[in-house]
N, C-alpha and C. Protein backbone atom coordinates (compact mmCIF):
# COMPACT_ATOMS: atom_id res chain seq x y z
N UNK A 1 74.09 119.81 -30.72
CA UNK A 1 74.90 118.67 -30.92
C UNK A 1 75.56 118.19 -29.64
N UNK A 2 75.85 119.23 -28.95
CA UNK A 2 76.62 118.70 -27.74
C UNK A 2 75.69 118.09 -26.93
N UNK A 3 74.11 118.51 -27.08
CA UNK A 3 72.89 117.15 -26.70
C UNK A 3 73.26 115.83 -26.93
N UNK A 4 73.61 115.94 -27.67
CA UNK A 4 73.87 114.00 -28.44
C UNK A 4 74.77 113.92 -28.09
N UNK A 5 76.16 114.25 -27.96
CA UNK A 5 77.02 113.74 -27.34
C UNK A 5 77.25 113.81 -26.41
N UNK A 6 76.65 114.13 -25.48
CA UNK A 6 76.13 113.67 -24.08
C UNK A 6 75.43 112.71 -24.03
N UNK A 7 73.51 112.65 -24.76
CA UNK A 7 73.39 111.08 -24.84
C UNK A 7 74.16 110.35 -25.08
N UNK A 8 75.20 110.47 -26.04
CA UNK A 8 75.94 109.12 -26.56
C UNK A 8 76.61 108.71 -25.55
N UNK A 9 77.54 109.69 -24.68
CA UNK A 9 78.70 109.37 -23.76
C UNK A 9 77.61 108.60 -22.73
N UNK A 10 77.00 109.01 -22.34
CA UNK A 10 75.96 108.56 -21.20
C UNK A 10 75.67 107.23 -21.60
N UNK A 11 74.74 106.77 -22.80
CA UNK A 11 74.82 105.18 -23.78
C UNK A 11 75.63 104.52 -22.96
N UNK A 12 77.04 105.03 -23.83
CA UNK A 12 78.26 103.97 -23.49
C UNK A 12 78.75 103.71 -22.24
N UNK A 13 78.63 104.79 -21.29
CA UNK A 13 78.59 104.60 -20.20
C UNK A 13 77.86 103.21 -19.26
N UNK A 14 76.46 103.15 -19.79
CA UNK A 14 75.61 102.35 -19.34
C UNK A 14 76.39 101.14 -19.57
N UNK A 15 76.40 101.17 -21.38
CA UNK A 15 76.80 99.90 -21.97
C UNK A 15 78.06 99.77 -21.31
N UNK A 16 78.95 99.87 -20.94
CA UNK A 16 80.21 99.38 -20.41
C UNK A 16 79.61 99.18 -18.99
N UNK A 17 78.95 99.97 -17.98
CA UNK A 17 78.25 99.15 -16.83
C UNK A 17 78.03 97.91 -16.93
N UNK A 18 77.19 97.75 -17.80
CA UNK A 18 76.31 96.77 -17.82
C UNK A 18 76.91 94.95 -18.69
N UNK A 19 78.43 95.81 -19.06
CA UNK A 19 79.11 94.86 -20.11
C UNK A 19 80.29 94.60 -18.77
N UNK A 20 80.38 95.52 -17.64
CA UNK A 20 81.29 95.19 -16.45
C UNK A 20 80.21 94.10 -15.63
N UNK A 21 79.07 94.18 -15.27
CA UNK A 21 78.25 93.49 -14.60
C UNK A 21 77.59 92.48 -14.96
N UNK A 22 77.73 92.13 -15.63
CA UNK A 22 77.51 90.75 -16.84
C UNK A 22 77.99 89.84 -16.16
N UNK A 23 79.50 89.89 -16.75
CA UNK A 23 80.58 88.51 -16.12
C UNK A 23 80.23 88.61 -14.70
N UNK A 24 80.16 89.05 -13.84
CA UNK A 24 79.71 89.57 -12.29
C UNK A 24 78.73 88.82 -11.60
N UNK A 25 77.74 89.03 -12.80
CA UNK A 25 75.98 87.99 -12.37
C UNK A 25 76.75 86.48 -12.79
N UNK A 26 77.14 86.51 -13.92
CA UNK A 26 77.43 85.38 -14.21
C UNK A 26 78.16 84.01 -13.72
N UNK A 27 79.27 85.32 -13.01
CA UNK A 27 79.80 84.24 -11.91
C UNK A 27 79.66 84.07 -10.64
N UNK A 28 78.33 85.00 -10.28
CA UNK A 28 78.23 84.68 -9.15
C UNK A 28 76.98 83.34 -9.28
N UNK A 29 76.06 83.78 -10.22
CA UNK A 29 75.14 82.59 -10.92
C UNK A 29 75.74 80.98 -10.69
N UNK A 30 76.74 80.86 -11.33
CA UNK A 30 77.39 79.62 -11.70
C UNK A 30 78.11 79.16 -9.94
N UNK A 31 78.59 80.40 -9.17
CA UNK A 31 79.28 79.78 -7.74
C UNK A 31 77.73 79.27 -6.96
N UNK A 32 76.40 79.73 -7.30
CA UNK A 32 75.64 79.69 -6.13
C UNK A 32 75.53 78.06 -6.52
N UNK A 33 75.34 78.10 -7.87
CA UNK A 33 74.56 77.01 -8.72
C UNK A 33 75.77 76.05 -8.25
N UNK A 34 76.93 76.14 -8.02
CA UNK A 34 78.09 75.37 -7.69
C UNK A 34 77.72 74.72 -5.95
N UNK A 35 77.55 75.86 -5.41
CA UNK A 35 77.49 75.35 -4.21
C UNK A 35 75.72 74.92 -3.72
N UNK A 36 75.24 74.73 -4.18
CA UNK A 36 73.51 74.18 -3.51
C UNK A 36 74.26 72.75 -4.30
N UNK A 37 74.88 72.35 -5.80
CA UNK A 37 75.34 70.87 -6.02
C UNK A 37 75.72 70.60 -4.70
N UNK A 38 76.67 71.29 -3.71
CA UNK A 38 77.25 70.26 -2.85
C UNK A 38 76.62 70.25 -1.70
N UNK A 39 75.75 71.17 -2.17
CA UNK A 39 75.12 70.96 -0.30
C UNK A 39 74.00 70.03 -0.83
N UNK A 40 72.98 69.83 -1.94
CA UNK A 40 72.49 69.32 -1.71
C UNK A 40 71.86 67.76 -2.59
N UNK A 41 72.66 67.94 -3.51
CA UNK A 41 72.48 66.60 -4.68
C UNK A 41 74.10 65.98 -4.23
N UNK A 42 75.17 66.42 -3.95
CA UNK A 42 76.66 65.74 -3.55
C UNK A 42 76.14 65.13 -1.81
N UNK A 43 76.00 63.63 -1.34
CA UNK A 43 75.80 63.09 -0.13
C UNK A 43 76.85 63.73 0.39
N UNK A 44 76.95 64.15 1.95
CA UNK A 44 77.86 64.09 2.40
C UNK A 44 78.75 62.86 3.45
N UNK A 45 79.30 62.91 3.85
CA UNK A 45 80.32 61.66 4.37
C UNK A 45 79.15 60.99 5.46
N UNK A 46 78.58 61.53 5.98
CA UNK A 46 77.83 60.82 6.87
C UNK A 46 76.27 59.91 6.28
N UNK A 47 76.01 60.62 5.21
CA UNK A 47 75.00 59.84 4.41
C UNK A 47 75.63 58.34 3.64
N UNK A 48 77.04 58.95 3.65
CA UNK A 48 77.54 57.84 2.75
C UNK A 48 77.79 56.39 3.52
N UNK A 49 78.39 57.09 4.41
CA UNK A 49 78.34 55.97 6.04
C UNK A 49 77.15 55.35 6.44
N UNK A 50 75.82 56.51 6.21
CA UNK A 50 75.36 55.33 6.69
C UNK A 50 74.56 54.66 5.32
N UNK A 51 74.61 54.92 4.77
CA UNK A 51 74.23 54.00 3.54
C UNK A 51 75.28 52.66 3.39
N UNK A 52 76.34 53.19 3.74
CA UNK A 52 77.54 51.58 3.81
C UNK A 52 76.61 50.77 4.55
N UNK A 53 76.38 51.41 6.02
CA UNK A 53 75.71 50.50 7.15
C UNK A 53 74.92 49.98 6.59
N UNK A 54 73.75 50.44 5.64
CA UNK A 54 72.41 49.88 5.62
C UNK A 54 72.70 48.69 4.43
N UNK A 55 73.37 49.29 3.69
CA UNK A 55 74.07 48.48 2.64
C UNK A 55 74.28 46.81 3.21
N UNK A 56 75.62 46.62 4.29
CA UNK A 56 75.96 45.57 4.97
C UNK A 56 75.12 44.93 5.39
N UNK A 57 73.86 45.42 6.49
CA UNK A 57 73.18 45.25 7.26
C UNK A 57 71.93 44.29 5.81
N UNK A 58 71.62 44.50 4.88
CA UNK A 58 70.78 44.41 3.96
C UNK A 58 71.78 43.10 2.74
N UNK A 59 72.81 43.14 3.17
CA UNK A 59 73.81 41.74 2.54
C UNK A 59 73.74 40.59 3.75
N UNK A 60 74.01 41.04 4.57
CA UNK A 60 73.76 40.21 5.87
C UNK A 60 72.12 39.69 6.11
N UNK A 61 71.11 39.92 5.91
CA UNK A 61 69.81 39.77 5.57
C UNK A 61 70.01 38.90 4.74
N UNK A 62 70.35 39.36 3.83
CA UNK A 62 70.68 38.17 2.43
C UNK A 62 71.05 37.13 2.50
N UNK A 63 72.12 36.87 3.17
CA UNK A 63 72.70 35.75 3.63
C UNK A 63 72.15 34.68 4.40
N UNK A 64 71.26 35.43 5.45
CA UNK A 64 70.49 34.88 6.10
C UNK A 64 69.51 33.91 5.94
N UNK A 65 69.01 34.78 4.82
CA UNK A 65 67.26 34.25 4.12
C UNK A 65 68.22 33.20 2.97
N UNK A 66 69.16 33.60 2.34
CA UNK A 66 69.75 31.80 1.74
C UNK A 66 70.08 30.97 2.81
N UNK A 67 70.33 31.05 3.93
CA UNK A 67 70.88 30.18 4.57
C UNK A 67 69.37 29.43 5.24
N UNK A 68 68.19 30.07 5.31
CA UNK A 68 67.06 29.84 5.92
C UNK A 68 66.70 28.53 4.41
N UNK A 69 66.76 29.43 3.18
CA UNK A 69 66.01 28.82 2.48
C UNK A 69 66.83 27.70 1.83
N UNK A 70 68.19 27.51 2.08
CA UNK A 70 68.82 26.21 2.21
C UNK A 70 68.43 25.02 3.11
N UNK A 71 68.39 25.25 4.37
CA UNK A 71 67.43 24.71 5.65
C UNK A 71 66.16 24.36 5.19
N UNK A 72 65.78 25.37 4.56
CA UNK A 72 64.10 24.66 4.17
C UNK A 72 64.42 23.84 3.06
N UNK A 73 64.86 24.05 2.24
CA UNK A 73 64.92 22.89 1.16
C UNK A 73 65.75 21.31 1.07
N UNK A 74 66.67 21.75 2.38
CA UNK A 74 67.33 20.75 3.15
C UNK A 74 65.53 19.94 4.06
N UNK A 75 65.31 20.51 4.67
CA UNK A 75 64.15 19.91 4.94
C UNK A 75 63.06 19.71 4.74
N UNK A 76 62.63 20.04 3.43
CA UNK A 76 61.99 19.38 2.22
C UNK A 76 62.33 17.92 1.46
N UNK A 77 63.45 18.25 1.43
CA UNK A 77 64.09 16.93 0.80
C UNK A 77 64.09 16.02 1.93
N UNK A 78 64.43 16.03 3.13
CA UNK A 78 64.16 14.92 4.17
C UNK A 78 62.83 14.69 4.44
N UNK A 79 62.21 15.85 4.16
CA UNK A 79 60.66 15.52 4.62
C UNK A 79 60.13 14.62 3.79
N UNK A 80 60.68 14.72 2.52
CA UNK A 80 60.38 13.87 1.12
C UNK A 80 60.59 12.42 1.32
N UNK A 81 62.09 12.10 2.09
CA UNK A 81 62.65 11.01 1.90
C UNK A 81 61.98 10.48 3.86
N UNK A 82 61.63 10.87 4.49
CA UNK A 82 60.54 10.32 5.34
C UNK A 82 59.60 10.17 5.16
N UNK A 83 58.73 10.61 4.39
CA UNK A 83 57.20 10.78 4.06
C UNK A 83 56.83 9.07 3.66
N UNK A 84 57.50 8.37 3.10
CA UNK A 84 56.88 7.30 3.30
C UNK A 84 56.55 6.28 4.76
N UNK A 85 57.74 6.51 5.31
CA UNK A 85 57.78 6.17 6.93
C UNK A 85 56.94 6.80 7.52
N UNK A 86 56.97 7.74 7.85
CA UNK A 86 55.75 8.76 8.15
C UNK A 86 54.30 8.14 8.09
N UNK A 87 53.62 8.24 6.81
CA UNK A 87 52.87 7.31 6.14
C UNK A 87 52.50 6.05 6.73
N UNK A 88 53.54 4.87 6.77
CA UNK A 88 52.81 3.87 7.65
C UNK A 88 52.82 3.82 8.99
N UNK A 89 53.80 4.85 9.56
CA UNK A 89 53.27 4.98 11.38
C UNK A 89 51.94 5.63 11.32
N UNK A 90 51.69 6.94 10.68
CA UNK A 90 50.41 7.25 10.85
C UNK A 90 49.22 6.13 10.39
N UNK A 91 49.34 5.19 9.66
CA UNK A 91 48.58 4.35 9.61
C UNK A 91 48.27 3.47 11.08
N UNK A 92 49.20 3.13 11.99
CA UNK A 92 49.30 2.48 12.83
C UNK A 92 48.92 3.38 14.07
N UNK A 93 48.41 4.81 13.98
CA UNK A 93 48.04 5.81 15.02
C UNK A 93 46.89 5.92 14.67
N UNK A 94 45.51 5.27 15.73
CA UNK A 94 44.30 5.74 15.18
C UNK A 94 44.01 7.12 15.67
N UNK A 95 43.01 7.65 15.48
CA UNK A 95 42.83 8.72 15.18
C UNK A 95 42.43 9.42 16.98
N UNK A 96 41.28 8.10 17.43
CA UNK A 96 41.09 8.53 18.55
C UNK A 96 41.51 7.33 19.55
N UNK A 97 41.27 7.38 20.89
CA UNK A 97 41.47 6.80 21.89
C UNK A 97 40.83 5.07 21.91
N UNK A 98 41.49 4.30 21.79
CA UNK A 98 41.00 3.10 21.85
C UNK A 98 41.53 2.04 22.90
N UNK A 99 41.21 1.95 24.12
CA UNK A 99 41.90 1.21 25.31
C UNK A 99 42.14 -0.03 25.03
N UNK A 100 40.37 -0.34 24.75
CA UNK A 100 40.33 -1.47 24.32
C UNK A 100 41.22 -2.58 23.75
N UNK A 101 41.50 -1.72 21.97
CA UNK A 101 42.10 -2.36 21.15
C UNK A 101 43.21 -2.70 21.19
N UNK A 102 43.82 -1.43 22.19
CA UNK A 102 45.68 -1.50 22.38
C UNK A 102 45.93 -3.18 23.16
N UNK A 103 44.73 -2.58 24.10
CA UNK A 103 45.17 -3.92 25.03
C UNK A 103 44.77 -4.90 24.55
N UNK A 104 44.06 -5.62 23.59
CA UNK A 104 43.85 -7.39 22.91
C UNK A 104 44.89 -7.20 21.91
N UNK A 105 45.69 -6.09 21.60
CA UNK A 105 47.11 -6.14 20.56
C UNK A 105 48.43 -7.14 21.44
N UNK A 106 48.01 -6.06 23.05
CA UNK A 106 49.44 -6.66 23.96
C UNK A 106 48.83 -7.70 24.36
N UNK A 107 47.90 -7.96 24.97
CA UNK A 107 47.22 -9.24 25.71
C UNK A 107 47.73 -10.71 24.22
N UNK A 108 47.16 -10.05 23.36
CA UNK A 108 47.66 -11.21 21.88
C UNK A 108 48.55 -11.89 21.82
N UNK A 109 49.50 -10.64 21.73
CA UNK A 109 50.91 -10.75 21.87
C UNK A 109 51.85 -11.57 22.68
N UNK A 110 51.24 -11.11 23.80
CA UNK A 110 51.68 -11.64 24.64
C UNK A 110 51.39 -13.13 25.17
N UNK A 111 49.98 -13.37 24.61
CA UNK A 111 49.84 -14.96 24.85
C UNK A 111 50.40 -15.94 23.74
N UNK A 112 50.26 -15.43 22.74
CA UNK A 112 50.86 -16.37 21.67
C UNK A 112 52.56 -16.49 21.57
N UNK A 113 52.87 -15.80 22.70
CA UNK A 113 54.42 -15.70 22.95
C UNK A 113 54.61 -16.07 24.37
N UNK A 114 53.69 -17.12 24.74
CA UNK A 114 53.39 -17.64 26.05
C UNK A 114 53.97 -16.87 27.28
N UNK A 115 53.82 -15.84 27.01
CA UNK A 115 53.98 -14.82 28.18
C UNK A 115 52.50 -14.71 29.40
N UNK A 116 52.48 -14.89 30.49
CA UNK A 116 51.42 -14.45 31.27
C UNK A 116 51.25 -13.04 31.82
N UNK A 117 50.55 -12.32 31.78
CA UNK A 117 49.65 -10.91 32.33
C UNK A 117 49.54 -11.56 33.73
N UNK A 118 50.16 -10.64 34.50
CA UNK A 118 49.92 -10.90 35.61
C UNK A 118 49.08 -9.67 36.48
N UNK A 119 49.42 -8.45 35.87
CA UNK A 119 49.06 -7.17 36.41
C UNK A 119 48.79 -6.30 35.21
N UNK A 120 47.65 -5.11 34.97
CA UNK A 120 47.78 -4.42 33.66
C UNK A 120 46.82 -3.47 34.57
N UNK A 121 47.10 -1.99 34.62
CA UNK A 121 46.57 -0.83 34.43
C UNK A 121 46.66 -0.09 33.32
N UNK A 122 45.69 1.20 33.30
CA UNK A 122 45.85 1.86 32.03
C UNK A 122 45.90 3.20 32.97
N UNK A 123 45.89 4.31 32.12
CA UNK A 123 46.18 5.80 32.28
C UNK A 123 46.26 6.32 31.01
N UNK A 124 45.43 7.59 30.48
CA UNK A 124 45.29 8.19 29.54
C UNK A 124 45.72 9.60 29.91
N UNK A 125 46.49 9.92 29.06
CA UNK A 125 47.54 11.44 29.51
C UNK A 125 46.80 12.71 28.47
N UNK A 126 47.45 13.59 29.14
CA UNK A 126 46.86 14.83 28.20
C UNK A 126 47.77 14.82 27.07
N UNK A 127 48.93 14.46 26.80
CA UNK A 127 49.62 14.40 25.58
C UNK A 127 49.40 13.39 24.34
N UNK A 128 47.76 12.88 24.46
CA UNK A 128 47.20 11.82 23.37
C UNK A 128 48.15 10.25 23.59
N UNK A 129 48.05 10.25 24.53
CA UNK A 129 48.89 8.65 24.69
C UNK A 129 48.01 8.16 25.63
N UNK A 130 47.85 6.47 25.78
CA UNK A 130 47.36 5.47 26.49
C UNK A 130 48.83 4.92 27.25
N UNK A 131 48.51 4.83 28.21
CA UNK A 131 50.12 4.32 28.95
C UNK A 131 49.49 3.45 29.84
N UNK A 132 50.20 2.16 29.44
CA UNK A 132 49.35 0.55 30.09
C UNK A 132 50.85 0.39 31.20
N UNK A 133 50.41 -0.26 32.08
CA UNK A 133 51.30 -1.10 33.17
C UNK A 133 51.00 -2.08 33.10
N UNK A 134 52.06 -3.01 32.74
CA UNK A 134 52.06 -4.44 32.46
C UNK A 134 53.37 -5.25 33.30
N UNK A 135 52.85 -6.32 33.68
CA UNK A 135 53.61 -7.45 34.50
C UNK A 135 53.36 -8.66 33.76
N UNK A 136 54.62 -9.32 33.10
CA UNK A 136 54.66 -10.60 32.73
C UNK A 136 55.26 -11.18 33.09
N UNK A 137 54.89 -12.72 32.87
CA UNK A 137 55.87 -13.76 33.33
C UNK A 137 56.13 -14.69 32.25
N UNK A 138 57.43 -14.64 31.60
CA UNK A 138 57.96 -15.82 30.96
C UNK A 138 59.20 -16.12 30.77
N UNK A 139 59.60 -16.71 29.73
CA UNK A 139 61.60 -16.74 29.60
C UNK A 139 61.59 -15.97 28.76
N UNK A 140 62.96 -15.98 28.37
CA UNK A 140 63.78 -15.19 27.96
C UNK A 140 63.61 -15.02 26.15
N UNK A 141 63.59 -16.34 25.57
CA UNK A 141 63.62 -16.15 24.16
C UNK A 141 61.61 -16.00 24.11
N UNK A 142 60.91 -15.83 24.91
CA UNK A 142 59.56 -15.63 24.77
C UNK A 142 59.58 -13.89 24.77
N UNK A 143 60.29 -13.37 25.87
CA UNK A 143 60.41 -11.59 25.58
C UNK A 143 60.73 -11.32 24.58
N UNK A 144 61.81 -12.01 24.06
CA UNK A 144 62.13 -10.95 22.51
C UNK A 144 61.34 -11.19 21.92
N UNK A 145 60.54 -12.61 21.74
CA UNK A 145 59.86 -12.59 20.40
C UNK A 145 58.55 -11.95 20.72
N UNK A 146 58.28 -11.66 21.79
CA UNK A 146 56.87 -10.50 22.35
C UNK A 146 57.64 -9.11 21.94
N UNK A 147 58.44 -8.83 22.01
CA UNK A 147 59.20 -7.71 21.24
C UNK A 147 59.42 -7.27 19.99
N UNK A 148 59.85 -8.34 19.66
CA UNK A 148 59.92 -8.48 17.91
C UNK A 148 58.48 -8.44 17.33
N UNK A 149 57.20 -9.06 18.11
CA UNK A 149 55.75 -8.92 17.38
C UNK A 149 55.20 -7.42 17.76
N UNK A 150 55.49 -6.85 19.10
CA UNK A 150 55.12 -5.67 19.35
C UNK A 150 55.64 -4.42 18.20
N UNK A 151 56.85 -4.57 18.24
CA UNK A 151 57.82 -3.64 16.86
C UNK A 151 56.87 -3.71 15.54
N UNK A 152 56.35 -5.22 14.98
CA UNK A 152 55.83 -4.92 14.14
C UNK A 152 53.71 -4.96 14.15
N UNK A 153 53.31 -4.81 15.25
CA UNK A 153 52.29 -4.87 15.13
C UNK A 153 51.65 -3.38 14.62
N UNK A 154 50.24 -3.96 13.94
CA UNK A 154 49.30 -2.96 13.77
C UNK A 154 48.66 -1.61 13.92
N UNK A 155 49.39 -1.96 15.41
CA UNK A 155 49.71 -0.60 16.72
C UNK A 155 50.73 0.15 16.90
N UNK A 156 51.03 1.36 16.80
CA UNK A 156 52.40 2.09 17.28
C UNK A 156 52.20 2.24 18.83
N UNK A 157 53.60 1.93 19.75
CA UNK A 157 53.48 1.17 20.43
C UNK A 157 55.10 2.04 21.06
N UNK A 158 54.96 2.34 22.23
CA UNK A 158 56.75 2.77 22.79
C UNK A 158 56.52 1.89 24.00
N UNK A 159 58.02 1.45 24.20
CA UNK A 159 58.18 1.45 25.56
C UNK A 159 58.80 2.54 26.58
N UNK A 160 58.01 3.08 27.70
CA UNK A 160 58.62 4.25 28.40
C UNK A 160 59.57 3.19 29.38
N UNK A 161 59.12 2.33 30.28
CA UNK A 161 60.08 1.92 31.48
C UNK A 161 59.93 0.44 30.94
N UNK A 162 61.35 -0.56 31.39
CA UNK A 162 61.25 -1.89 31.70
C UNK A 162 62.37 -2.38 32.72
N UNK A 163 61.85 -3.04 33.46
CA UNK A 163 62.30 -4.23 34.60
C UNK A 163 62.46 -5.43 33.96
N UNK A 164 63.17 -6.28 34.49
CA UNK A 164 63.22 -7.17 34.13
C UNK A 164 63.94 -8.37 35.48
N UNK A 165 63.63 -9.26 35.94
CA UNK A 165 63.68 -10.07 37.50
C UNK A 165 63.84 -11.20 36.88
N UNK A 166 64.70 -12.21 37.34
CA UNK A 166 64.49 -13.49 37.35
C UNK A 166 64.06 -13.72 38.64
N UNK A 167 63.06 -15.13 37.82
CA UNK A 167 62.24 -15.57 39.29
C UNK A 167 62.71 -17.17 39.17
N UNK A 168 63.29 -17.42 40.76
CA UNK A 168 63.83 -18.21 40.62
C UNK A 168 62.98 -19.79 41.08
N UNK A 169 62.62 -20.12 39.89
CA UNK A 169 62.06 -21.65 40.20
C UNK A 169 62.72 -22.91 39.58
N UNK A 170 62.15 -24.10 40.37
CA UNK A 170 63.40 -25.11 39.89
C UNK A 170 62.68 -25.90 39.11
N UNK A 171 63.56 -26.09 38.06
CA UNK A 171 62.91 -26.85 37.06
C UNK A 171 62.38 -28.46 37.35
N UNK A 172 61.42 -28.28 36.66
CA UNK A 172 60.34 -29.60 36.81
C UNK A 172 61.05 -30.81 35.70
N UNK A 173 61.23 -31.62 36.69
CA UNK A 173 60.96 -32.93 35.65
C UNK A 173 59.98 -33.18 35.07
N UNK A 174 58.81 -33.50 34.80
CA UNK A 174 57.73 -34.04 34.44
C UNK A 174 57.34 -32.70 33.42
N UNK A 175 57.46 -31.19 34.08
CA UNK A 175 57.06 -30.06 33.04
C UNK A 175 58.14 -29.86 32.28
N UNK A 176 59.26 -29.95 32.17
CA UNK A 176 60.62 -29.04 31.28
C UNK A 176 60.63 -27.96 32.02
N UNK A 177 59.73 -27.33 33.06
CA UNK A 177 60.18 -25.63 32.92
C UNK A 177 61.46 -25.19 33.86
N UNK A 178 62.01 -24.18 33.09
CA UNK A 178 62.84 -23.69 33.13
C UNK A 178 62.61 -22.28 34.12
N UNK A 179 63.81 -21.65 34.34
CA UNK A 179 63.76 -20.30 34.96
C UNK A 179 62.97 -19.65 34.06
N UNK A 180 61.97 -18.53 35.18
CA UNK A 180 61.23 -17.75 34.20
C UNK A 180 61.90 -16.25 34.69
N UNK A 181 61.31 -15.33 33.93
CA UNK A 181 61.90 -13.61 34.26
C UNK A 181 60.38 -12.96 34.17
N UNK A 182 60.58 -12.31 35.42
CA UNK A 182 59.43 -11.25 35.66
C UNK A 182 59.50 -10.00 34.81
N UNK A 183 58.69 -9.36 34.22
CA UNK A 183 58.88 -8.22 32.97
C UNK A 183 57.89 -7.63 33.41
N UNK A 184 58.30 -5.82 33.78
CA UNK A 184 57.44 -5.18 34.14
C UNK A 184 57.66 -3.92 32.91
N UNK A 185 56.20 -3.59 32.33
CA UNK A 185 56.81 -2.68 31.22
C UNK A 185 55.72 -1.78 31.07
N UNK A 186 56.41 -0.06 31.03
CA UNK A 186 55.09 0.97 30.60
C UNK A 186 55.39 0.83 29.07
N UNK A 187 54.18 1.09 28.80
CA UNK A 187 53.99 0.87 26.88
C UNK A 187 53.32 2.12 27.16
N UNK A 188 53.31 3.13 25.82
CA UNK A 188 52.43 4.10 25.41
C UNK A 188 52.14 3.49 24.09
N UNK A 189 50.51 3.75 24.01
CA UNK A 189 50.09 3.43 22.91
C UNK A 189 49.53 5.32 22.28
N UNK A 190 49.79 5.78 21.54
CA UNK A 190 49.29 7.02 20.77
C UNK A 190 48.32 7.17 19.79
N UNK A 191 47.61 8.05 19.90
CA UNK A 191 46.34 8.44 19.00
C UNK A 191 46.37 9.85 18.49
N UNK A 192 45.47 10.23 17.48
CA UNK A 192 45.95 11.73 17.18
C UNK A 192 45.39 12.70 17.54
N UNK A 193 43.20 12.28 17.90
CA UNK A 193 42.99 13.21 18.50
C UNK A 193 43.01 14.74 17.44
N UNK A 194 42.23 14.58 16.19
CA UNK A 194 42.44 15.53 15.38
C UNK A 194 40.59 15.93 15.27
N UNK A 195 40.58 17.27 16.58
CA UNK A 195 39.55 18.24 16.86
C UNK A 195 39.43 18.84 15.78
């Protein structure tokens, strides 16, 4: 008998070991499980920082691309409300180089607005323009209205340079004429030149 109560004491022995080392695992279980949360699912201060940064940096982007796509729709809507203007200058831009035509537009012009050609070169530039040198001779209410027909002719039409001289002659009895003004003017005429 005193066999068995030795196993037994020995038993309980264990069992109270093992009923002391329990809570033991348990809390050391729960501190490890405590601390890998903060090391590694809890950000720490510097992740958080820079996530602010990327955060800002990614609102500021934002802002940007509305402010872009305000601009574009700002210039959509103007593009809209030019597009008809647009439209009939490109009608008035032929496509390719025509010396010819520019010049019986101004030569036209200019005679039916009793203006005289006194001098005319041409020059064709690498930027798709015809650029004429022209010398006329007439008065005064004959320029504007060679102005006023040039503005609306057939042709798109700039003026780069103008002179303008009175030449002083004395008026004719027998002709009416009056003082005339020498008019020296670069015109670009433009084409589009679509290779």
């Amino acid at each position: 008998m005193e066999y068995r109560t030795d196993i037994l004491r020995d038993l309980r022995v264990e069992i109270n070991k093992e009923k002391n080392e329990a809570p033991l695992f348990l809390g050391l279980t729960i501190f490890v499980l405590i601390l890998l949360t903060f090391l590694f699912l809890i950000p720490t201060v510097k992740e958080i920082n820079t996530l602010k940064t990327e955060i800002q940096e990614l609102e500021g982007l934002q802002t940007k691309y509305k402010n872009v796509l305000i601009s574009y729709e700002k210039a959509a809507a103007y593009n809209e409300k030019i597009s008809p203007y647009k439209d009939r200058l490109l009608e008035r831009v032929p496509k390719e180089p025509n010396s010819i035509e520019a010049f019986d537009i101004l030569d036209f012009t200019a005679k039916i607005n009793n203006l005289r050609l006194n001098r005319l070169t041409t020059q064709q530039t690498l930027d798709n323009a015809e650029n004429f040198s022209m010398a006329f001779l007439g008065g005064y209410s004959d320029i504007e209205k060679f102005f006023k027909e040039l503005k609306t002719s057939k042709r798109f039409f700039s003026i780069n340079e103008i002179s303008i001289k009175q030449v002083n002659t004395k008026k004719r009895k027998d002709t009416g004429e009056q003082n005339k003004l020498f008019l020296n003017l670069v015109i670009s005429s433009w084409f589009l030149n679509e290779q």
